[in-house]
N, C-alpha and C. Protein backbone atom coordinates (compact mmCIF):
# COMPACT_ATOMS: atom_id res chain seq x y z
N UNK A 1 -2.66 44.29 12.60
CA UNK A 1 -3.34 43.03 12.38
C UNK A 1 -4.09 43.08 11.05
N UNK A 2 -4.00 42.12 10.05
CA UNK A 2 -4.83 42.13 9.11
C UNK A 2 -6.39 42.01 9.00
N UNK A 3 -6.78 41.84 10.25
CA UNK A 3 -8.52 42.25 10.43
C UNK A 3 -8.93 43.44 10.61
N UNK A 4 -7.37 44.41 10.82
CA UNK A 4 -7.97 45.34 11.82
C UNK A 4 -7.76 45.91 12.85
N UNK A 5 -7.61 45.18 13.70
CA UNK A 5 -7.43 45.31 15.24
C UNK A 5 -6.16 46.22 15.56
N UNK A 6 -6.77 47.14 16.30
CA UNK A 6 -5.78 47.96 17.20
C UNK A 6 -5.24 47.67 18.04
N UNK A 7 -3.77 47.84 18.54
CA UNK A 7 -2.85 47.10 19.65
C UNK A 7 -3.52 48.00 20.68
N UNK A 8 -4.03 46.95 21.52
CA UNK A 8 -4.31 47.47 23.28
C UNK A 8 -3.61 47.87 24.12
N UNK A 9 -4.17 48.47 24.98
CA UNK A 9 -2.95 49.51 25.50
C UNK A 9 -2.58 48.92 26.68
N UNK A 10 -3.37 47.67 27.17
CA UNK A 10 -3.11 46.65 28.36
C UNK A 10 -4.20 44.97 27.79
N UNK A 11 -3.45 44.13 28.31
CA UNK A 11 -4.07 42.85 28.42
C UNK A 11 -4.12 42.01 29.89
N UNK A 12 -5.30 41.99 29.78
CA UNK A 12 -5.66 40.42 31.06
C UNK A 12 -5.71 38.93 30.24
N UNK A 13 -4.41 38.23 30.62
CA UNK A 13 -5.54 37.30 30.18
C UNK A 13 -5.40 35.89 31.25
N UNK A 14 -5.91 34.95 30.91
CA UNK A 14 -6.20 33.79 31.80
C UNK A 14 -5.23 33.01 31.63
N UNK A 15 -4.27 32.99 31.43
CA UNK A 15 -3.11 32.10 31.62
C UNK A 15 -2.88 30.73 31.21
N UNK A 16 -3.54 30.99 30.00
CA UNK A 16 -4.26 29.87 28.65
C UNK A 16 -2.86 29.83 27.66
N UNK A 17 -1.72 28.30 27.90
CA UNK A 17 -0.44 28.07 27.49
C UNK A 17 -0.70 29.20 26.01
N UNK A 18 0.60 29.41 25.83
CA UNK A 18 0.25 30.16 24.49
C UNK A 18 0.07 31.53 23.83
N UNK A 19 -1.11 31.48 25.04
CA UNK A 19 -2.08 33.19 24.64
C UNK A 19 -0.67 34.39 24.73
N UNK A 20 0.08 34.44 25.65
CA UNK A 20 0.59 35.50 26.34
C UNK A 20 1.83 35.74 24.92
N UNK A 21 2.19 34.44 24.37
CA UNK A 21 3.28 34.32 23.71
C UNK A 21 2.71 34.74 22.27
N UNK A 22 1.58 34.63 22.10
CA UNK A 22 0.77 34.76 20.31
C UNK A 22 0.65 36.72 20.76
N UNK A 23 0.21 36.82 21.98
CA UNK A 23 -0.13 38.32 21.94
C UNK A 23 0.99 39.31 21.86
N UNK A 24 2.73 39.21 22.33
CA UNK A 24 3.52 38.90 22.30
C UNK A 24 4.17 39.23 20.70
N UNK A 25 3.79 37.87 19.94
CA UNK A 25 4.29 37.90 19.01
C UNK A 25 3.41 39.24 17.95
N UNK A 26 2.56 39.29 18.36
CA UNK A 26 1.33 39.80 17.18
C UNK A 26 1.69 41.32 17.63
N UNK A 27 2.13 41.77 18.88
CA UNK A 27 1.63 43.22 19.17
C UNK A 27 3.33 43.64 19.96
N UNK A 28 4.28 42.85 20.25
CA UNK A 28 5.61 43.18 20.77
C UNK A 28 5.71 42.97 22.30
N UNK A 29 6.81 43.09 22.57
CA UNK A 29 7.21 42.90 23.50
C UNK A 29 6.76 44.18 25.02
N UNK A 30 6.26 45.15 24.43
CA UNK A 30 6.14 46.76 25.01
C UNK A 30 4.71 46.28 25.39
N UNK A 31 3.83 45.34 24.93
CA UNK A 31 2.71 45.37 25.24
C UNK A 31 2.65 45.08 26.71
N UNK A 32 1.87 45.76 27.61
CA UNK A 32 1.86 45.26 28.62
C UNK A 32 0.67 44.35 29.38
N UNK A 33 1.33 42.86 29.77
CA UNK A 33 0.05 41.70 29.84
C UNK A 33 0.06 41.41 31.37
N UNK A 34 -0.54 40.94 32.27
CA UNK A 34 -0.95 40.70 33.08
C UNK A 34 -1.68 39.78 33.35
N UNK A 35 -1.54 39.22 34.30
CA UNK A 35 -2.18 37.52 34.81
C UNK A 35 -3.78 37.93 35.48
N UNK A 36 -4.76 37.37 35.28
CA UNK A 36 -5.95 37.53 35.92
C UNK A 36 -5.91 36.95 37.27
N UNK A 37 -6.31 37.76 38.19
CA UNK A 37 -6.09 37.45 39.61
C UNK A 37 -6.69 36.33 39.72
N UNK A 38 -7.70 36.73 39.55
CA UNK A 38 -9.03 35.82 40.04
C UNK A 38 -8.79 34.23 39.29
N UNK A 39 -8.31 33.74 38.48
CA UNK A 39 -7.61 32.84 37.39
C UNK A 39 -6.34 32.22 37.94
N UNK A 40 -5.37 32.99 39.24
CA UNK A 40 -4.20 32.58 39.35
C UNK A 40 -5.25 31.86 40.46
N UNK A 41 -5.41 32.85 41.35
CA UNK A 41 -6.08 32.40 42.25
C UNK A 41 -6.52 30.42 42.48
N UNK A 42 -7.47 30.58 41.43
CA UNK A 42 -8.36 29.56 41.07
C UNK A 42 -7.32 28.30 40.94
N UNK A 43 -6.16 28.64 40.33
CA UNK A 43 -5.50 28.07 39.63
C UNK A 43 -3.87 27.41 40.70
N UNK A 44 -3.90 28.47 41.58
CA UNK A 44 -2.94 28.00 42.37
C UNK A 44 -2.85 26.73 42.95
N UNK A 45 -3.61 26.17 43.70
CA UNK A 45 -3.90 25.30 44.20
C UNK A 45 -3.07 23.52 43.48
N UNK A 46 -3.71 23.84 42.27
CA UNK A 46 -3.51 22.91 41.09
C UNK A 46 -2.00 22.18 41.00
N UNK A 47 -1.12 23.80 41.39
CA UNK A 47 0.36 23.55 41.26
C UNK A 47 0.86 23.60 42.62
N UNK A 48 -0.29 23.13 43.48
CA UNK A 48 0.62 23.08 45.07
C UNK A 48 0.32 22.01 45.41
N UNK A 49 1.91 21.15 46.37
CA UNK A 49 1.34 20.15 46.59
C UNK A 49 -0.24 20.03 47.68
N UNK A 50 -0.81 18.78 47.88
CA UNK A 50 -1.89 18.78 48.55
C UNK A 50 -1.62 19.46 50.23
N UNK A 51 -0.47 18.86 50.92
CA UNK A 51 -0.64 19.51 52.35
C UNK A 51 -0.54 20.52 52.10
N UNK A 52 -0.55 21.87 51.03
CA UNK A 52 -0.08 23.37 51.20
C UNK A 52 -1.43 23.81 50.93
N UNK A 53 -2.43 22.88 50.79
CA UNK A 53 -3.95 23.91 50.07
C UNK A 53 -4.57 24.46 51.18
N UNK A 54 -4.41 23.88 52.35
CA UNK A 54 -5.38 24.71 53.04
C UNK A 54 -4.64 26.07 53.71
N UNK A 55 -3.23 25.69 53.83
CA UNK A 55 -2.73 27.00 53.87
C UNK A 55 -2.69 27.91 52.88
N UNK A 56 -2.49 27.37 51.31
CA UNK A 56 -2.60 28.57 50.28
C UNK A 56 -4.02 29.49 50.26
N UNK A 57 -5.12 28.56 51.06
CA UNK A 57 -6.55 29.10 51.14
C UNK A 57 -6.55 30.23 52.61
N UNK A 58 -6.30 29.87 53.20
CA UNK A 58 -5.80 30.83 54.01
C UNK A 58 -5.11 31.71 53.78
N UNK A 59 -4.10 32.19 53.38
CA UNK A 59 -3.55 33.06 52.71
C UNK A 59 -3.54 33.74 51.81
N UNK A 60 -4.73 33.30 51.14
CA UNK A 60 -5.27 33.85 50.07
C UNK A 60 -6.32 34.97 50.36
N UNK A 61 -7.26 33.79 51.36
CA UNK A 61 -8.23 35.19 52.09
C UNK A 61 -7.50 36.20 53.29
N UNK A 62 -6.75 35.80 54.17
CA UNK A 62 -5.84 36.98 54.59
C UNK A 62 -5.73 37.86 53.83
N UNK A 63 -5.23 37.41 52.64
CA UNK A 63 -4.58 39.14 51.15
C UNK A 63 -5.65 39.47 50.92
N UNK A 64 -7.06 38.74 50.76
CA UNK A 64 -8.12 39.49 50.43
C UNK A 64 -8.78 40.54 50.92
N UNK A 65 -8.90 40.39 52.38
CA UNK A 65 -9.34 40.45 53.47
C UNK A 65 -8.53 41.95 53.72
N UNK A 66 -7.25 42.03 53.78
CA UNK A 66 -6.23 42.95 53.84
C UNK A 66 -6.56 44.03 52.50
N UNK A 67 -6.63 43.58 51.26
CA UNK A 67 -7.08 44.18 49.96
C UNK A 67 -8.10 44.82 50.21
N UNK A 68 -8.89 44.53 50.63
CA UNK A 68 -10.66 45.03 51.17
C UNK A 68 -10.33 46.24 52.29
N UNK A 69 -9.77 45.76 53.07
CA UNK A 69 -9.65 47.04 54.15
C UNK A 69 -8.77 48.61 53.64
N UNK A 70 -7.56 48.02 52.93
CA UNK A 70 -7.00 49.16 51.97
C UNK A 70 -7.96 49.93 51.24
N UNK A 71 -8.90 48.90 50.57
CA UNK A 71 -9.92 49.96 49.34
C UNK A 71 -10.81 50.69 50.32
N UNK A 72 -11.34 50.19 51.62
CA UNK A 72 -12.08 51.00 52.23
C UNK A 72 -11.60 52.42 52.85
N UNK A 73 -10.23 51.91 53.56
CA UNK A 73 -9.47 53.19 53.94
C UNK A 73 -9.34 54.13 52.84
N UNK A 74 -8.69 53.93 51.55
CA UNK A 74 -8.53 54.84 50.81
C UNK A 74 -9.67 55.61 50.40
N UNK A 75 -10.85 55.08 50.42
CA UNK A 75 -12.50 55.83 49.85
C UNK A 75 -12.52 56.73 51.05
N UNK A 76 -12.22 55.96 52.25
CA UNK A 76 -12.82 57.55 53.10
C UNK A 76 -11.97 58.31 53.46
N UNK A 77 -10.49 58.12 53.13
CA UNK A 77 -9.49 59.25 52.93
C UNK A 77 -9.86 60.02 51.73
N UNK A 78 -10.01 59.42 50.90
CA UNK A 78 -10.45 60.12 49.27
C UNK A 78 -11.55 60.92 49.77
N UNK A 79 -12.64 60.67 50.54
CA UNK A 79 -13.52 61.37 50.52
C UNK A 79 -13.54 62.63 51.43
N UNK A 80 -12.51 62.21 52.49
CA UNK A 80 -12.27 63.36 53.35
C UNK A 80 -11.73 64.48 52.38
N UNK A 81 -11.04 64.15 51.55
CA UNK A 81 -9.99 65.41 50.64
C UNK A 81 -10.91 65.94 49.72
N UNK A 82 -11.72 64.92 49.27
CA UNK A 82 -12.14 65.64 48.28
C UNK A 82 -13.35 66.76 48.14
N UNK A 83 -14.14 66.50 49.69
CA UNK A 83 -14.54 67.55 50.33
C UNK A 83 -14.28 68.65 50.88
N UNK A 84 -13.63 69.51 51.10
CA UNK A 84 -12.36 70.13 51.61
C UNK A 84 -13.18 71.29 53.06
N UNK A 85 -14.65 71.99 52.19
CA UNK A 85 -15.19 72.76 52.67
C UNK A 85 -16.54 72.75 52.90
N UNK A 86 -17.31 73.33 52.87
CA UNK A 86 -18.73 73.43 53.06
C UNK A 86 -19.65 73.28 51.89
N UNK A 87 -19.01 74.42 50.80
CA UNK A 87 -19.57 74.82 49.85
C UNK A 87 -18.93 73.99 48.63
N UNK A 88 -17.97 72.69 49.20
CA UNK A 88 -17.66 71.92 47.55
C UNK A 88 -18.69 70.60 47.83
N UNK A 89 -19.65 70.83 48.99
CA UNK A 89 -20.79 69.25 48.59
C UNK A 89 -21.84 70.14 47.60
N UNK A 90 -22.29 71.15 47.74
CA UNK A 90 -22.98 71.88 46.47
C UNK A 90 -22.53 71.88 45.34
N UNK A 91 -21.60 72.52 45.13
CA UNK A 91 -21.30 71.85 44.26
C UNK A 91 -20.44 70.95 43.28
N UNK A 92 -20.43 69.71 43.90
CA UNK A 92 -20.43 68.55 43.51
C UNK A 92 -21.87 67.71 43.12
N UNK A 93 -22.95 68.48 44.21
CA UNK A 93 -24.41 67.91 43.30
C UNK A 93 -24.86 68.59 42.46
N UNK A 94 -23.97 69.55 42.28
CA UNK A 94 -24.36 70.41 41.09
C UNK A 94 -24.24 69.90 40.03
N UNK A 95 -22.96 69.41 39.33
CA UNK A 95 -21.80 68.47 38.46
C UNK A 95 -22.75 67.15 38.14
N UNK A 96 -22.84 66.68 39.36
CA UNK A 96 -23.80 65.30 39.29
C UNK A 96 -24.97 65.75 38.50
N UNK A 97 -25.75 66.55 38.72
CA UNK A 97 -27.41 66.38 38.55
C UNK A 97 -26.78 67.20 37.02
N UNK A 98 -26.06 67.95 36.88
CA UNK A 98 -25.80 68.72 35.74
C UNK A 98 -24.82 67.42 34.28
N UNK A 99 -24.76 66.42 34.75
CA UNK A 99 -24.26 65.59 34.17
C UNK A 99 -25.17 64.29 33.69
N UNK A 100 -25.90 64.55 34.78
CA UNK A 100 -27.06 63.36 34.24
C UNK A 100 -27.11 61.98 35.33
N UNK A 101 -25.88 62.12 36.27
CA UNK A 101 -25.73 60.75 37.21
C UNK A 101 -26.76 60.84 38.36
N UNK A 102 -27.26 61.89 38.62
CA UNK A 102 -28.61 61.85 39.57
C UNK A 102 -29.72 62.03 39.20
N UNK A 103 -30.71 61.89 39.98
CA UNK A 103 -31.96 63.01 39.33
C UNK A 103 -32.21 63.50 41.14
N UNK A 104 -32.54 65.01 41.39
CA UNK A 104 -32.63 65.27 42.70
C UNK A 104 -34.09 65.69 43.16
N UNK A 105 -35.23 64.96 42.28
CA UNK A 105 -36.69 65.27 42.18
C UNK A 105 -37.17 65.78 43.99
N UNK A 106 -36.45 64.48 44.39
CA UNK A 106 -37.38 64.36 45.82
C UNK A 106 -36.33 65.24 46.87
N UNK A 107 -35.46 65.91 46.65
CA UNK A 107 -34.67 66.21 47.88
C UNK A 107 -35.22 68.15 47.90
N UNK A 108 -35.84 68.25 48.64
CA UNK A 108 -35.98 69.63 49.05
C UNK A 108 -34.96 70.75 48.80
N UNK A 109 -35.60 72.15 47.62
CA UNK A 109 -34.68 72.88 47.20
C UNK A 109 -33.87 72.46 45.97
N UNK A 110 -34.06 71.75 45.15
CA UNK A 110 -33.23 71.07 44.51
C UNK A 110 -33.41 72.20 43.40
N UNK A 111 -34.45 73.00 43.17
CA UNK A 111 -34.79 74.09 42.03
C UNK A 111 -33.67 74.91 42.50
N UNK A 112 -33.62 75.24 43.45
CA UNK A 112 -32.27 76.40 43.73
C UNK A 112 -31.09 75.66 43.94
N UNK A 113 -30.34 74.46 43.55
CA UNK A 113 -29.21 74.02 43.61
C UNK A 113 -28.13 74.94 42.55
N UNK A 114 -28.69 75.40 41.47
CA UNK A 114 -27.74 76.20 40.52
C UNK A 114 -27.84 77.37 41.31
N UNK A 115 -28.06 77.41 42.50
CA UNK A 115 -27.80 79.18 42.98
C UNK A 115 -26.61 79.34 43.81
N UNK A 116 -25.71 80.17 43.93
CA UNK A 116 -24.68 80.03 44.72
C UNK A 116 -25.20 80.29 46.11
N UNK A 117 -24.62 79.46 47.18
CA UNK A 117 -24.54 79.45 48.87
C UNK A 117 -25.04 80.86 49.32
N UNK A 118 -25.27 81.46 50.15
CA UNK A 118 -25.62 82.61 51.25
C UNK A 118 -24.45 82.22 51.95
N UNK A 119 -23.84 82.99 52.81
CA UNK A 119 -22.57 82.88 52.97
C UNK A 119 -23.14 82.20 55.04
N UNK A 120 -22.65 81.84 55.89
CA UNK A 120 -23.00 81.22 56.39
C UNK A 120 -21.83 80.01 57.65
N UNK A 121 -22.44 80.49 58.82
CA UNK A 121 -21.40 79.83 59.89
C UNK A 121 -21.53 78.17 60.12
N UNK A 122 -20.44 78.35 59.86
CA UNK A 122 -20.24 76.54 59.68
C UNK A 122 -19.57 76.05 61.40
N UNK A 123 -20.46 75.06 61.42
CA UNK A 123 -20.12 74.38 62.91
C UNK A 123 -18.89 73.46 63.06
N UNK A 124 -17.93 73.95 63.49
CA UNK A 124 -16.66 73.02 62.98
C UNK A 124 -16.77 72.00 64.22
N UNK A 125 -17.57 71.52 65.25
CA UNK A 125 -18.01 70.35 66.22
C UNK A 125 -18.46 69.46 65.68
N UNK A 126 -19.57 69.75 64.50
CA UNK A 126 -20.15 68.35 63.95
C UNK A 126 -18.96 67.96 63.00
C-alpha cells in the first residue's frame, strides 16, 4: 500500500457492499476475510421475508445458546487437562505471580510459593 500498510493476516469486516472486493483487490485473493457474526446476525432478518423473523430469532438464539454451552464444556475439559497433578496448580501460580497477572499479597504462604512442594499424600476421593 502506498501509505504503508501491511497486508493482515485476517479480516472482519461488516458486510459494507464493496469493502470485501477493495480489500480483495488491494491485498489478493489469499487474504483471508470473514463476515462479522454479530453484523450477519443483525442483518439477517432484513433479507428474510417477514413470516420467517420470528423463526430466524429463534434459531438464532438456539445456535447461541448451543455456542455458549460448547465454550463452557471445553473450559472445564481444558481445565481438567491442564491440571494433570497436584504439584502443576503450584506451579502455575508460580508463572502467574512470576509474570505479573496476579499479585498473591493476601493468600497465606505466598513468600514460599518459589519453593518446591514437600512431597506429600494426595487424596484421590476429593
Amino acid at each position: 500500500d502506498a501509505r504503508g500498510l501491511r497486508r493482515p493476516d485476517f479480516v472482519i469486516v461488516d458486510g459494507a457492499p464493496g469493502l470485501e472486493a477493495a480489500l480483495t483487490a488491494l491485498w489478493g485473493e489469499a487474504l483471508p476475510i470473514q463476515r462479522c457474526a454479530a453484523h450477519r446476525r443483525r442483518n439477517l432478518p432484513a433479507h428474510a421475508p417477514k413470516h420467517l423473523h420470528a423463526e430466524l430469532t429463534e434459531a438464532m438464539i438456539r445456535k447461541k445458546v448451543a455456542r455458549h454451552d460448547l465454550r463452557r464444556d471445553r473450559r472445564r475439559i481444558r481445565t481438567r487437562t491442564v491440571l494433570p497433578c497436584a504439584e502443576t496448580a503450584p506451579m502455575l501460580l508460580r508463572a502467574l505471580r512470576a509474570s505479573g497477572q496476579i499479585s498473591m499479597r493476601k493468600v497465606d504462604g505466598w513468600g514460599t510459593l518459589s519453593q518446591p512442594l514437600e512431597p506429600f499424600a494426595l487424596d484421590q476421593a476429593a
